[in-house]
C-alpha atoms as a PDB file:
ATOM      1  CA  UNK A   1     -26.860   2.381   5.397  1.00  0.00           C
ATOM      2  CA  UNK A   2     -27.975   3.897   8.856  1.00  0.00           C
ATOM      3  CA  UNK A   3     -27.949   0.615  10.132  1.00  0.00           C
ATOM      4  CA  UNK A   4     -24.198   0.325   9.486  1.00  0.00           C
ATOM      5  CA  UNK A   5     -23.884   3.971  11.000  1.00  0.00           C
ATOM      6  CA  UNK A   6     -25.191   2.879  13.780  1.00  0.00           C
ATOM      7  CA  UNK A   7     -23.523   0.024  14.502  1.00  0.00           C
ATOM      8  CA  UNK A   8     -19.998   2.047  13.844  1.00  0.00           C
ATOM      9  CA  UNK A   9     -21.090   4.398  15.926  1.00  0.00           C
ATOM     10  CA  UNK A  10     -21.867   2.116  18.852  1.00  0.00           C
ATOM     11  CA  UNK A  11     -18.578   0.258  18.031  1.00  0.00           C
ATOM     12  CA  UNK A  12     -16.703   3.875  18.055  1.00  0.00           C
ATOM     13  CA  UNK A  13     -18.553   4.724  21.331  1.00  0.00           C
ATOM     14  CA  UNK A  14     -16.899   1.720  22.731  1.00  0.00           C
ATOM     15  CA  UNK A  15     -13.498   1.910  21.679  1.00  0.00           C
ATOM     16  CA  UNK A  16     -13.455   5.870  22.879  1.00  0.00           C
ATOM     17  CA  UNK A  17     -14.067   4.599  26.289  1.00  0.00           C
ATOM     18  CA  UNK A  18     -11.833   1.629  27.052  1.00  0.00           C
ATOM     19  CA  UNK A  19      -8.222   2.607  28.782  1.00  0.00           C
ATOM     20  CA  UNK A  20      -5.862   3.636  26.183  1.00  0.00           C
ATOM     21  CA  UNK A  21      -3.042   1.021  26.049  1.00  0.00           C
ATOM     22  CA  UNK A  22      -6.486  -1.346  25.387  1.00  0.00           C
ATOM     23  CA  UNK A  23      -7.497   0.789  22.807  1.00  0.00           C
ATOM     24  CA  UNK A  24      -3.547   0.731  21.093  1.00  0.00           C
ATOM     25  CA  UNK A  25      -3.712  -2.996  21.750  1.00  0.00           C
ATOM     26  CA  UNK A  26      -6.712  -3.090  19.231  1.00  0.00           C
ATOM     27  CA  UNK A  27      -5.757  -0.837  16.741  1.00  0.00           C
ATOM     28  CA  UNK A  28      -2.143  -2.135  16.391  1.00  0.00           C
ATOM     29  CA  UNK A  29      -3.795  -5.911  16.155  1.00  0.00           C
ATOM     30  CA  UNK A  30      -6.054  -4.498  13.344  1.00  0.00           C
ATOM     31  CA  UNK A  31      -3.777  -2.001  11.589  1.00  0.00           C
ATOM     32  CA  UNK A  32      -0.604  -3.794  10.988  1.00  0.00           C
ATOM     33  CA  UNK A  33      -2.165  -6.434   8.761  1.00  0.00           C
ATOM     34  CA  UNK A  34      -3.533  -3.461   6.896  1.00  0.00           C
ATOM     35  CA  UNK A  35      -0.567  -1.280   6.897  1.00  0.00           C
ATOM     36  CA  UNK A  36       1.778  -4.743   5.843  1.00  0.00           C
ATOM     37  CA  UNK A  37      -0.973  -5.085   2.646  1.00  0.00           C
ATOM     38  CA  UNK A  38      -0.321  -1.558   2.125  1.00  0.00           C
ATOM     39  CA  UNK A  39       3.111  -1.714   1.940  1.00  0.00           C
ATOM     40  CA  UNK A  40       3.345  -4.341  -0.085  1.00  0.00           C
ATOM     41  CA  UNK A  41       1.125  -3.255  -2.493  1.00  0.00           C
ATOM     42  CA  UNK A  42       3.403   0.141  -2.685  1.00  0.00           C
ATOM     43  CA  UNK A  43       5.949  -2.062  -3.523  1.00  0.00           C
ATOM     44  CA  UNK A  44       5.139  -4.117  -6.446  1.00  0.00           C
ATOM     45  CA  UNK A  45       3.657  -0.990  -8.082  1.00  0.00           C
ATOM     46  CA  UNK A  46       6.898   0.448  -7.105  1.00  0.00           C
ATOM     47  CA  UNK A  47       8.702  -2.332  -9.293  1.00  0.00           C
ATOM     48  CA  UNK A  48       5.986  -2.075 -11.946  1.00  0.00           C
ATOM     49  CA  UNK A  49       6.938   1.161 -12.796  1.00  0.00           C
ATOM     50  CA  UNK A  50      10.840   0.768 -12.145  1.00  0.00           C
ATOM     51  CA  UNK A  51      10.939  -1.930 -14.779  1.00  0.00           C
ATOM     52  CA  UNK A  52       8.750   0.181 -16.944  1.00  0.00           C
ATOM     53  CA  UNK A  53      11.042   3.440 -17.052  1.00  0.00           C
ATOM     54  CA  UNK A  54      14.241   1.024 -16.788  1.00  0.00           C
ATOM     55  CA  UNK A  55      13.268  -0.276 -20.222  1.00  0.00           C
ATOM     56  CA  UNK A  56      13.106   3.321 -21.573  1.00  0.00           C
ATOM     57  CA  UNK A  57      16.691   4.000 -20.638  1.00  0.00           C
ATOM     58  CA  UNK A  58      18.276   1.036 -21.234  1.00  0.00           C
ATOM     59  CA  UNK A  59      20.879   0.192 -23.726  1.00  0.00           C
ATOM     60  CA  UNK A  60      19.760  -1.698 -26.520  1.00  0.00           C
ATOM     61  CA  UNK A  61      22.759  -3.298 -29.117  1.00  0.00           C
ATOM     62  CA  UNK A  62      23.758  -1.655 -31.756  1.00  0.00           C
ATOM     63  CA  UNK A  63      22.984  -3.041 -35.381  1.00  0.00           C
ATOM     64  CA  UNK A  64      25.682  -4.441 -37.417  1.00  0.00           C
ATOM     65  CA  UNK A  65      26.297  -3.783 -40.860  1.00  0.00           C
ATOM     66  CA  UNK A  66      25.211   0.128 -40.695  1.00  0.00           C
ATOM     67  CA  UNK A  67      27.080   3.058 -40.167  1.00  0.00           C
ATOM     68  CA  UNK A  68      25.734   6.323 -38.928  1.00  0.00           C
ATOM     69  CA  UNK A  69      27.563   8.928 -41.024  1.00  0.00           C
END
């Protein structure tokens, strides 16, 4: 574990000093992939449960042959 700690601390160390618009450069090229898998994740839960509370609420036909009195 240290050894990873060191090397993201060297890595960190490095990306701290390079000129800014660099340092946006990098991030953008390594956090949009991330963010995109994000989203899209988000979504299909998002459906999952939209389906799931749309079959709670939705109208189901009526059986024939019985009345409700």
């Amino acid at each position: 574990m240290s050894t990873f700690l060191q090397f993201w601390d060297g890595l960190e160390l490095w990306l701290v000093t390079l000129p800014f618009p660099l340092q946006v450069v990098i991030m953008l090229a390594m956090g949009l992939p991330l963010f995109l898998a994000c989203a899209v994740l988000v979504e299909k839960l998002a459906d999952v449960v939209v389906s799931r509370f749309r079959l709670l609420v939705s109208s189901r036909p009526a059986e024939t042959g019985k009345e409700v009195r």
